[in-house]
PDB file of N, CA and C in Angstrom:
ATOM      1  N   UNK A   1     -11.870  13.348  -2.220  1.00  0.00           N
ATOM      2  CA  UNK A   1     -10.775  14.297  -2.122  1.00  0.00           C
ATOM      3  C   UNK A   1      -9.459  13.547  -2.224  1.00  0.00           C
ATOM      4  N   UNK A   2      -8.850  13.822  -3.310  1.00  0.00           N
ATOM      5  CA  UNK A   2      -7.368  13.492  -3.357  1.00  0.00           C
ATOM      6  C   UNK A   2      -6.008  14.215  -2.054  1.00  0.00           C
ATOM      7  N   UNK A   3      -5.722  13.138  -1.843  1.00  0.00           N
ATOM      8  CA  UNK A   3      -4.879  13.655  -0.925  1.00  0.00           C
ATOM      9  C   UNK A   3      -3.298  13.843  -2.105  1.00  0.00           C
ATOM     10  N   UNK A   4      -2.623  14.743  -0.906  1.00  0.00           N
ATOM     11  CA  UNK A   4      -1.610  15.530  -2.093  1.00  0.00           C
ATOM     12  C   UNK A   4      -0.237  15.525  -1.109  1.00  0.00           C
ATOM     13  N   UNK A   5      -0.375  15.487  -0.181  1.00  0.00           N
ATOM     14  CA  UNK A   5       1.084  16.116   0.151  1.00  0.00           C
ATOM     15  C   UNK A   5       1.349  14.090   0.608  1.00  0.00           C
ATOM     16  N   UNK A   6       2.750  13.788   1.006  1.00  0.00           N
ATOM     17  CA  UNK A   6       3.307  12.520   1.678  1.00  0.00           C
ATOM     18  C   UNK A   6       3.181  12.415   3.182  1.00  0.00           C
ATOM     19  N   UNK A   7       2.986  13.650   3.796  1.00  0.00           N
ATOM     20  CA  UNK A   7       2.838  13.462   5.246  1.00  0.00           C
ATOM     21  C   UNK A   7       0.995  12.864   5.134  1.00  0.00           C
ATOM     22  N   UNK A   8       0.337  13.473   4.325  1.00  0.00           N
ATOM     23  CA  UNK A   8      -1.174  12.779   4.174  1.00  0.00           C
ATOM     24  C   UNK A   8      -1.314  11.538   4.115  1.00  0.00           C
ATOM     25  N   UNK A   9      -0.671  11.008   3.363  1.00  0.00           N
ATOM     26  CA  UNK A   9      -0.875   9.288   2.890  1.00  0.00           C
ATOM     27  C   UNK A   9       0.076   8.791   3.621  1.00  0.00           C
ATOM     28  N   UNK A  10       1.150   9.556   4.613  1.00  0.00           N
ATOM     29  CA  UNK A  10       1.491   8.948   5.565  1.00  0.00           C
ATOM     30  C   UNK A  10       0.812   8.600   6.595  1.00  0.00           C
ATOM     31  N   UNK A  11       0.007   9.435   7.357  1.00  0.00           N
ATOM     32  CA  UNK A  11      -0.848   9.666   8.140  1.00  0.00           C
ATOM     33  C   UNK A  11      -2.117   8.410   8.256  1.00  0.00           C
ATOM     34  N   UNK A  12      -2.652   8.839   6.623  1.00  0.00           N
ATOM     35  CA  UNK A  12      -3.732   7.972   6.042  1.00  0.00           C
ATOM     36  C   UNK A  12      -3.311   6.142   6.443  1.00  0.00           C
ATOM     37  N   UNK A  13      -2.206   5.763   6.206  1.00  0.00           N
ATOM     38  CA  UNK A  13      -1.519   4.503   6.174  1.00  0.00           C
ATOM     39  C   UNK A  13      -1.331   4.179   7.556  1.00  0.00           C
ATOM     40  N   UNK A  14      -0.627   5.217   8.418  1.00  0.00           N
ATOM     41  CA  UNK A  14      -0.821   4.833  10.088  1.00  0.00           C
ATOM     42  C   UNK A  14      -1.725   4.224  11.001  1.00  0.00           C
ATOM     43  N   UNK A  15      -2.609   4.880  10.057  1.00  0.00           N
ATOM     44  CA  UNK A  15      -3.953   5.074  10.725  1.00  0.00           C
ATOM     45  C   UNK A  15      -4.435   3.531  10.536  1.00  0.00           C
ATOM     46  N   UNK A  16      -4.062   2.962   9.248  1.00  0.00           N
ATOM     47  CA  UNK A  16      -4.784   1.489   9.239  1.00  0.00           C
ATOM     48  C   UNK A  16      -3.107   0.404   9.299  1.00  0.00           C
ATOM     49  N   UNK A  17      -2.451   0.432   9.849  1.00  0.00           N
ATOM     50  CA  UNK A  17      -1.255  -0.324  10.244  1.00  0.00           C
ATOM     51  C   UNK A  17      -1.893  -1.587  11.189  1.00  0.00           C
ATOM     52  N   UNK A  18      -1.861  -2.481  10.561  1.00  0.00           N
ATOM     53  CA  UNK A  18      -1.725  -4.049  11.107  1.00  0.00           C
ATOM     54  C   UNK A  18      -3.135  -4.790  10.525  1.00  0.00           C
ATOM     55  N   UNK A  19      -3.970  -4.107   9.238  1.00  0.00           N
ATOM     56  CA  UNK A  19      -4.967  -3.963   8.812  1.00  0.00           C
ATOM     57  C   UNK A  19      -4.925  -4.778   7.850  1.00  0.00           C
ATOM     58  N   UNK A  20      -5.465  -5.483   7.101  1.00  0.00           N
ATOM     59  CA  UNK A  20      -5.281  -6.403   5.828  1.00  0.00           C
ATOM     60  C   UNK A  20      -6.141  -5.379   5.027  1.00  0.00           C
ATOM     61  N   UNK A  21      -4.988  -5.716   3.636  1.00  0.00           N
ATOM     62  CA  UNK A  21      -5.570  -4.292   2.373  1.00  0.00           C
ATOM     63  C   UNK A  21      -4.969  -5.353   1.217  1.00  0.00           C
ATOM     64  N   UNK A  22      -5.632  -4.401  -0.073  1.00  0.00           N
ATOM     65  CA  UNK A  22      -4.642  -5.183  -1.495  1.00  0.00           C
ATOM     66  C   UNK A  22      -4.246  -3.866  -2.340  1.00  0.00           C
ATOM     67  N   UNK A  23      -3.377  -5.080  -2.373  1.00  0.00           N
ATOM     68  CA  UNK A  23      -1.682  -4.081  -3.243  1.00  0.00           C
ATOM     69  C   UNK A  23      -2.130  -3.991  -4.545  1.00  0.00           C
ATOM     70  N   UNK A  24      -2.428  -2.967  -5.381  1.00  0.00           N
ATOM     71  CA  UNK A  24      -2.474  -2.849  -6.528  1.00  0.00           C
ATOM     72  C   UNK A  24      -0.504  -1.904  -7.584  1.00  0.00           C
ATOM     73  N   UNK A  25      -0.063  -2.540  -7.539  1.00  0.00           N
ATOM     74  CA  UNK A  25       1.124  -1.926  -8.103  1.00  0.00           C
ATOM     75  C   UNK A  25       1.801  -2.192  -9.474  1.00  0.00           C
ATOM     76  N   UNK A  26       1.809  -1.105  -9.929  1.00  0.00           N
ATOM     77  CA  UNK A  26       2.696  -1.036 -11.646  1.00  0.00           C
ATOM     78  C   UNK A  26       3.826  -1.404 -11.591  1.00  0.00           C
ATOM     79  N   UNK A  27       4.979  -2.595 -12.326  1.00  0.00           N
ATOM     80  CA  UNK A  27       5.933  -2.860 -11.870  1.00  0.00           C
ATOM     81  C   UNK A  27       6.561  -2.538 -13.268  1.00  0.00           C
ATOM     82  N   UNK A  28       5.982  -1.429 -14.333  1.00  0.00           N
ATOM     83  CA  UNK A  28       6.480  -1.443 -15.543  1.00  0.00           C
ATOM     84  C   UNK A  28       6.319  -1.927 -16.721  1.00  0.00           C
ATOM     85  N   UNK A  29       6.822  -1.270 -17.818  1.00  0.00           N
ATOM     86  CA  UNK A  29       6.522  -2.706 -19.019  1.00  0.00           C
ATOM     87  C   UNK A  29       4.925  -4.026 -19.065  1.00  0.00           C
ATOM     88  N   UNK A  30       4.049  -3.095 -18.497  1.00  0.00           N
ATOM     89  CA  UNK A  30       2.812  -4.185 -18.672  1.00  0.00           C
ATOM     90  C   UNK A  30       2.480  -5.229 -17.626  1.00  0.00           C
ATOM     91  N   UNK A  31       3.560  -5.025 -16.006  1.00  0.00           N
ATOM     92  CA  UNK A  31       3.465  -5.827 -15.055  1.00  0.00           C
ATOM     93  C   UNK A  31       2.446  -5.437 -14.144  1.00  0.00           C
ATOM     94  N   UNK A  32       1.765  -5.414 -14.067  1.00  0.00           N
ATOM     95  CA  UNK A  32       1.120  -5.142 -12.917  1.00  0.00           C
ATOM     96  C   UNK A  32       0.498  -6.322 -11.553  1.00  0.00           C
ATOM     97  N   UNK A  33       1.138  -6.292 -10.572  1.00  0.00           N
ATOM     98  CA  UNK A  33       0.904  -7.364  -9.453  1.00  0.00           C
ATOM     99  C   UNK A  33      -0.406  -6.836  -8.560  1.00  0.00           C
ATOM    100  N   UNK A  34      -1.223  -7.720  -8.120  1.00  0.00           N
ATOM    101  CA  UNK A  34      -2.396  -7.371  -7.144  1.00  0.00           C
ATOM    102  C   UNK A  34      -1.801  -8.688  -6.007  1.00  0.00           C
ATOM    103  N   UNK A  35      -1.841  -8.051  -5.376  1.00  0.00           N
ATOM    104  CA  UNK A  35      -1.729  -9.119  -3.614  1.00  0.00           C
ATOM    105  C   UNK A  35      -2.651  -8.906  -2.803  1.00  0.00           C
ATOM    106  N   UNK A  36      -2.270  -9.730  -2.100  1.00  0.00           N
ATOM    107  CA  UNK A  36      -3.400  -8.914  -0.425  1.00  0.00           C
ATOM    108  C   UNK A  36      -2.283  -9.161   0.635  1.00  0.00           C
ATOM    109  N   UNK A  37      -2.395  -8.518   1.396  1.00  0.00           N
ATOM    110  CA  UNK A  37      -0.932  -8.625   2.406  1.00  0.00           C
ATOM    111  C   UNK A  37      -1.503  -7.372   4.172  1.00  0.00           C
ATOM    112  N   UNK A  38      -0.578  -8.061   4.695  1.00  0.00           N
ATOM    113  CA  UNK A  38      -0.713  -7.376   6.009  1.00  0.00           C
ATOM    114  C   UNK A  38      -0.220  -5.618   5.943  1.00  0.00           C
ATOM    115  N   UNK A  39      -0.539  -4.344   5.885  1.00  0.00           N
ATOM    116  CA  UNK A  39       0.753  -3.399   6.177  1.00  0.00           C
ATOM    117  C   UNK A  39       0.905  -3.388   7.500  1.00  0.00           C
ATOM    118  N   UNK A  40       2.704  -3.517   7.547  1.00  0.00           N
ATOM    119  CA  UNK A  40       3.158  -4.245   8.860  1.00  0.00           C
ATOM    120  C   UNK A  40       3.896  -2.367   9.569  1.00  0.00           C
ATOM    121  N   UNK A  41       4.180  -1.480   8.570  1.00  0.00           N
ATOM    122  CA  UNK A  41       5.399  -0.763   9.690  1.00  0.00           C
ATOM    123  C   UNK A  41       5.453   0.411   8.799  1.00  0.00           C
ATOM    124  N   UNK A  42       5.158   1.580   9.054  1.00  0.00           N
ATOM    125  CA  UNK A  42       5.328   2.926   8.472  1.00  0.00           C
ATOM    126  C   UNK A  42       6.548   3.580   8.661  1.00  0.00           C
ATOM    127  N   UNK A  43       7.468   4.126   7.819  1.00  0.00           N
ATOM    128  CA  UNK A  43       8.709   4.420   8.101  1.00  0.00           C
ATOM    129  C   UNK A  43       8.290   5.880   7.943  1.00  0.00           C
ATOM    130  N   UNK A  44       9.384   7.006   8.083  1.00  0.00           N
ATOM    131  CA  UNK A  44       9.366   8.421   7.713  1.00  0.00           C
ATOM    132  C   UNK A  44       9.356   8.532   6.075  1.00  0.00           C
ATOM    133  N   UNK A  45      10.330   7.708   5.455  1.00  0.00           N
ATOM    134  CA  UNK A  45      10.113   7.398   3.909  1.00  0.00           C
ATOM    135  C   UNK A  45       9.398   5.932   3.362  1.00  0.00           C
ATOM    136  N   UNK A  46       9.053   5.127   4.070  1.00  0.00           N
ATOM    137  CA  UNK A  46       8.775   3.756   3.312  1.00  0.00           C
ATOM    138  C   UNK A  46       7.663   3.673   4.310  1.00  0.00           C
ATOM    139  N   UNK A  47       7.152   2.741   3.545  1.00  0.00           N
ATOM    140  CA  UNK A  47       5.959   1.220   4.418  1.00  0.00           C
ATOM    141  C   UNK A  47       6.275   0.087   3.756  1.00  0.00           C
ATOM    142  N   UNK A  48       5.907  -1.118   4.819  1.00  0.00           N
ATOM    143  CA  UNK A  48       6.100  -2.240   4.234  1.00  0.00           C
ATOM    144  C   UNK A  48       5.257  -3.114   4.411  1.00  0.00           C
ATOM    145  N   UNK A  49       4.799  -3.994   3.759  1.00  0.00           N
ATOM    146  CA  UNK A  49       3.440  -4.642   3.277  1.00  0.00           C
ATOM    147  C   UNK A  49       4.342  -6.268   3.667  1.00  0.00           C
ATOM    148  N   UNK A  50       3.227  -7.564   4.469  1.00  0.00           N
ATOM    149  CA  UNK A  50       3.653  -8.589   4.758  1.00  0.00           C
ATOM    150  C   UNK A  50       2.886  -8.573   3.528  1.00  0.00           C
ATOM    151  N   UNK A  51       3.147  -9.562   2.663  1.00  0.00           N
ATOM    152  CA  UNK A  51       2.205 -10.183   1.528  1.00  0.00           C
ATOM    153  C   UNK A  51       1.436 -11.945   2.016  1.00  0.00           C
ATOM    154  N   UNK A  52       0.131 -12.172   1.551  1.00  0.00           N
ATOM    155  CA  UNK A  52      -0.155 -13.436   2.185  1.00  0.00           C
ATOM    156  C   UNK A  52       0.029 -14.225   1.087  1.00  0.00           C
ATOM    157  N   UNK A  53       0.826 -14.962   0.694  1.00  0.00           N
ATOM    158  CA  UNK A  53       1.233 -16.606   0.341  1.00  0.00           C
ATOM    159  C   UNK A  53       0.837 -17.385   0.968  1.00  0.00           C
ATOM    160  N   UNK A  54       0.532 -18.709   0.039  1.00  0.00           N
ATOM    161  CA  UNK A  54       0.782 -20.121   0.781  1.00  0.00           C
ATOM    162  C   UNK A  54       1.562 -20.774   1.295  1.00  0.00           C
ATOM    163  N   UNK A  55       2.872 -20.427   0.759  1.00  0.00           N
ATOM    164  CA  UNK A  55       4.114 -21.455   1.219  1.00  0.00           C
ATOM    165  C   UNK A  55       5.017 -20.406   1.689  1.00  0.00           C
ATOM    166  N   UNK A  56       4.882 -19.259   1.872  1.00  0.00           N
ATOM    167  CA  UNK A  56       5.919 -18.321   2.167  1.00  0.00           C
ATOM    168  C   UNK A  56       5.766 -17.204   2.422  1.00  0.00           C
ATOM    169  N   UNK A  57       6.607 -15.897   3.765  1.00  0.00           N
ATOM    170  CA  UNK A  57       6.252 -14.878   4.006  1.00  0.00           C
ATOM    171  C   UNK A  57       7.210 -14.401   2.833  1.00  0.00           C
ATOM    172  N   UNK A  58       6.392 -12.788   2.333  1.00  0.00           N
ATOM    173  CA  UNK A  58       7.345 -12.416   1.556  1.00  0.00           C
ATOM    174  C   UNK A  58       7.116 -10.738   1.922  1.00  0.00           C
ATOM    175  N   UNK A  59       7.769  -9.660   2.215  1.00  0.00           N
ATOM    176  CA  UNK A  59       7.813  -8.519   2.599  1.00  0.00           C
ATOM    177  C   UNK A  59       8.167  -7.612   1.200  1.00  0.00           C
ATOM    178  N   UNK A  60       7.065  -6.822   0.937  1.00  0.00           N
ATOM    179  CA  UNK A  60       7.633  -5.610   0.111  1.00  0.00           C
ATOM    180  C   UNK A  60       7.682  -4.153   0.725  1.00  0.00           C
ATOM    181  N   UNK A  61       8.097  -3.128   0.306  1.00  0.00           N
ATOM    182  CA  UNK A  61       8.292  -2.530   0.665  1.00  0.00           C
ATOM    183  C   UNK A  61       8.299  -1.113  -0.417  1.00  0.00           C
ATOM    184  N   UNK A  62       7.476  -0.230  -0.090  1.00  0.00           N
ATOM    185  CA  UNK A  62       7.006   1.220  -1.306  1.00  0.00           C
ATOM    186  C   UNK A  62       7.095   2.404  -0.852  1.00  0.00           C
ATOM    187  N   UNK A  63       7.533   3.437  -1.371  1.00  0.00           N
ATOM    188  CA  UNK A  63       7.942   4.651  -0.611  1.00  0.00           C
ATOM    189  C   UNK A  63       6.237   5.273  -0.539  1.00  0.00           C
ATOM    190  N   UNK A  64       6.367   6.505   0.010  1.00  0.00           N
ATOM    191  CA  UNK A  64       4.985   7.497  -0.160  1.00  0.00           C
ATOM    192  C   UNK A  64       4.746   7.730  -1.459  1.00  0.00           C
ATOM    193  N   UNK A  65       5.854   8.462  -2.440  1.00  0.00           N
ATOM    194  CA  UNK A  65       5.818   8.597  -3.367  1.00  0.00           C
ATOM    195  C   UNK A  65       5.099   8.108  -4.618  1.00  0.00           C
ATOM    196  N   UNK A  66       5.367   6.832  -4.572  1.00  0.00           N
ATOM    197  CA  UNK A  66       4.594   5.513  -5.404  1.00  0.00           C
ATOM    198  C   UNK A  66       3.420   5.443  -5.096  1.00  0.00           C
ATOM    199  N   UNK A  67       2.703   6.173  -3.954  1.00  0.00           N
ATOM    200  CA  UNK A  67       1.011   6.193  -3.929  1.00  0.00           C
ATOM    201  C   UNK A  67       0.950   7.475  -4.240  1.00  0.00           C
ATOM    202  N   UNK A  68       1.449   8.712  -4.285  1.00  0.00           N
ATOM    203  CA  UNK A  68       1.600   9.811  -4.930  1.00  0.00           C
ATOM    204  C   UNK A  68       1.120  10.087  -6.142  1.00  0.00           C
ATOM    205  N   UNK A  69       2.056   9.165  -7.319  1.00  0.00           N
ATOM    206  CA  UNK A  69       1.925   8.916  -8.530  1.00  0.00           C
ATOM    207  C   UNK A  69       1.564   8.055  -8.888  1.00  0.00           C
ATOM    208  N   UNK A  70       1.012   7.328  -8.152  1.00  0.00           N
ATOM    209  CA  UNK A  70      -0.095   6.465  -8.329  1.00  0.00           C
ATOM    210  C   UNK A  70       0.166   5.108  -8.815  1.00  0.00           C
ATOM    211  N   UNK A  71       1.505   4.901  -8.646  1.00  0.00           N
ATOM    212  CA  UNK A  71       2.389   3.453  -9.031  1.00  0.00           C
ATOM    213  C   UNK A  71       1.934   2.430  -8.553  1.00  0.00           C
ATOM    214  N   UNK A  72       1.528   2.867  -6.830  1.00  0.00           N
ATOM    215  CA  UNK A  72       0.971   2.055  -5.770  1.00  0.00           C
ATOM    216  C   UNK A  72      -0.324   2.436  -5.749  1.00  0.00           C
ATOM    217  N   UNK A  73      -1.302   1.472  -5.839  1.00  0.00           N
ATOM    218  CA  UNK A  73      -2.705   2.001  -5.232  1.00  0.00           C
ATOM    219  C   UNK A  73      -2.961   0.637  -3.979  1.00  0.00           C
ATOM    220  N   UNK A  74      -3.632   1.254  -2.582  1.00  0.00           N
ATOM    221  CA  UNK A  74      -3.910   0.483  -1.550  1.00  0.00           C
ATOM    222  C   UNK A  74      -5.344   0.568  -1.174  1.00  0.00           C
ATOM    223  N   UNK A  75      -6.069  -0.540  -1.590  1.00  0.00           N
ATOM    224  CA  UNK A  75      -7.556  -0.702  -0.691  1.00  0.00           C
ATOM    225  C   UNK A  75      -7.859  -1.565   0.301  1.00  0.00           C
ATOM    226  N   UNK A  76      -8.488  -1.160   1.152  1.00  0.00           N
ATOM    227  CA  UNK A  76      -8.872  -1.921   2.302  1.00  0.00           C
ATOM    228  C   UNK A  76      -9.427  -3.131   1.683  1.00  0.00           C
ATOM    229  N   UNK A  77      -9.481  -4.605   2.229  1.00  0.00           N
ATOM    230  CA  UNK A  77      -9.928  -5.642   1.761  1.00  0.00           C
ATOM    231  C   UNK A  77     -11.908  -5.223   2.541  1.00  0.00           C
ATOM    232  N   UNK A  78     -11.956  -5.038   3.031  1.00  0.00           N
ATOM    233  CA  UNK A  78     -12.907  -4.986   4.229  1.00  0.00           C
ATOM    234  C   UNK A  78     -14.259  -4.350   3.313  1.00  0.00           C
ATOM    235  N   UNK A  79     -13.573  -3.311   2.869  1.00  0.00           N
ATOM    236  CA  UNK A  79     -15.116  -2.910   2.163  1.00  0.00           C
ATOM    237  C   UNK A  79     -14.504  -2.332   0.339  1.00  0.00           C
ATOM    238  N   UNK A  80     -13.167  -2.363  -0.139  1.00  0.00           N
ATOM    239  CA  UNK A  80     -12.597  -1.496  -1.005  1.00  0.00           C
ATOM    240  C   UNK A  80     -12.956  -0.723  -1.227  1.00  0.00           C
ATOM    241  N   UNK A  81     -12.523   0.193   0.020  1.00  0.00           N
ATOM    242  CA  UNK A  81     -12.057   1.650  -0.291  1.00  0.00           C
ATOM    243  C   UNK A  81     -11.006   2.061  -0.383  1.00  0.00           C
ATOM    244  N   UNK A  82     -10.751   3.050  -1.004  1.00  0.00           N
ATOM    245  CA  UNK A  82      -8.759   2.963  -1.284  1.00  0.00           C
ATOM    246  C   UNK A  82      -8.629   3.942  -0.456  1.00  0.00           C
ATOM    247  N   UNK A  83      -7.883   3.944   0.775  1.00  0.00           N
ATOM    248  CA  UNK A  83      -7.457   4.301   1.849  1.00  0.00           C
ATOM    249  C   UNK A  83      -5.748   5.179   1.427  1.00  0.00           C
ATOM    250  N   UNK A  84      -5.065   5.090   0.102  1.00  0.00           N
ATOM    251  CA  UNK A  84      -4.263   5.781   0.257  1.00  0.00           C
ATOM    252  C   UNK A  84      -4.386   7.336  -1.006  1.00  0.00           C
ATOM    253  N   UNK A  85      -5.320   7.002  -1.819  1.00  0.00           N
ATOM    254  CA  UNK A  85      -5.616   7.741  -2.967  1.00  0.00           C
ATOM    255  C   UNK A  85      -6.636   8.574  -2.848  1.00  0.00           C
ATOM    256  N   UNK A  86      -7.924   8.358  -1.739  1.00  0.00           N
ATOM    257  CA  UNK A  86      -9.267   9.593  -1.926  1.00  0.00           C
ATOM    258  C   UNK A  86      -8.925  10.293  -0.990  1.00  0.00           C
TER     259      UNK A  86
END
């Protein structure tokens, strides 16, 4: 089941906050980045993802929206299931 509204995949994202997942995200023009990162903090409009590096913390940050339209896709590292899209 696709979830549809932003309070859903808000909800959905709360629910696994301090959880290690991977970032699948379209950055345009043929970019596409995969990470694995901590999600650290659910806002009313944003979340923000610690990313794990070797030499450095680096924080991104994606509205609801972008898992909406599917810019952002998020799976649990644990078993990949995508926790913000079914």
């Amino acid at each position: 089941m696709e979830r549809t509204t932003l309070a859903e995949i808000r909800q959905g994202l709360e629910a696994h906050r301090g959880r290690r997942l991977r970032l699948t995200a379209n950055r345009g023009r043929q970019k596409i980045i995969v990470r694995e990162g901590i999600l650290e903090q659910t806002y009313p409009n944003i979340f923000t993802i610690r990313l794990l590096d070797n030499n450095s913390v680096k924080r991104v940050s994606f509205s609801y929206s972008d898992v909406l339209t599917k810019t952002v896709e998020i799976s649990l590292c644990d078993d990949d299931r995508q926790i913000a899209c079914n």
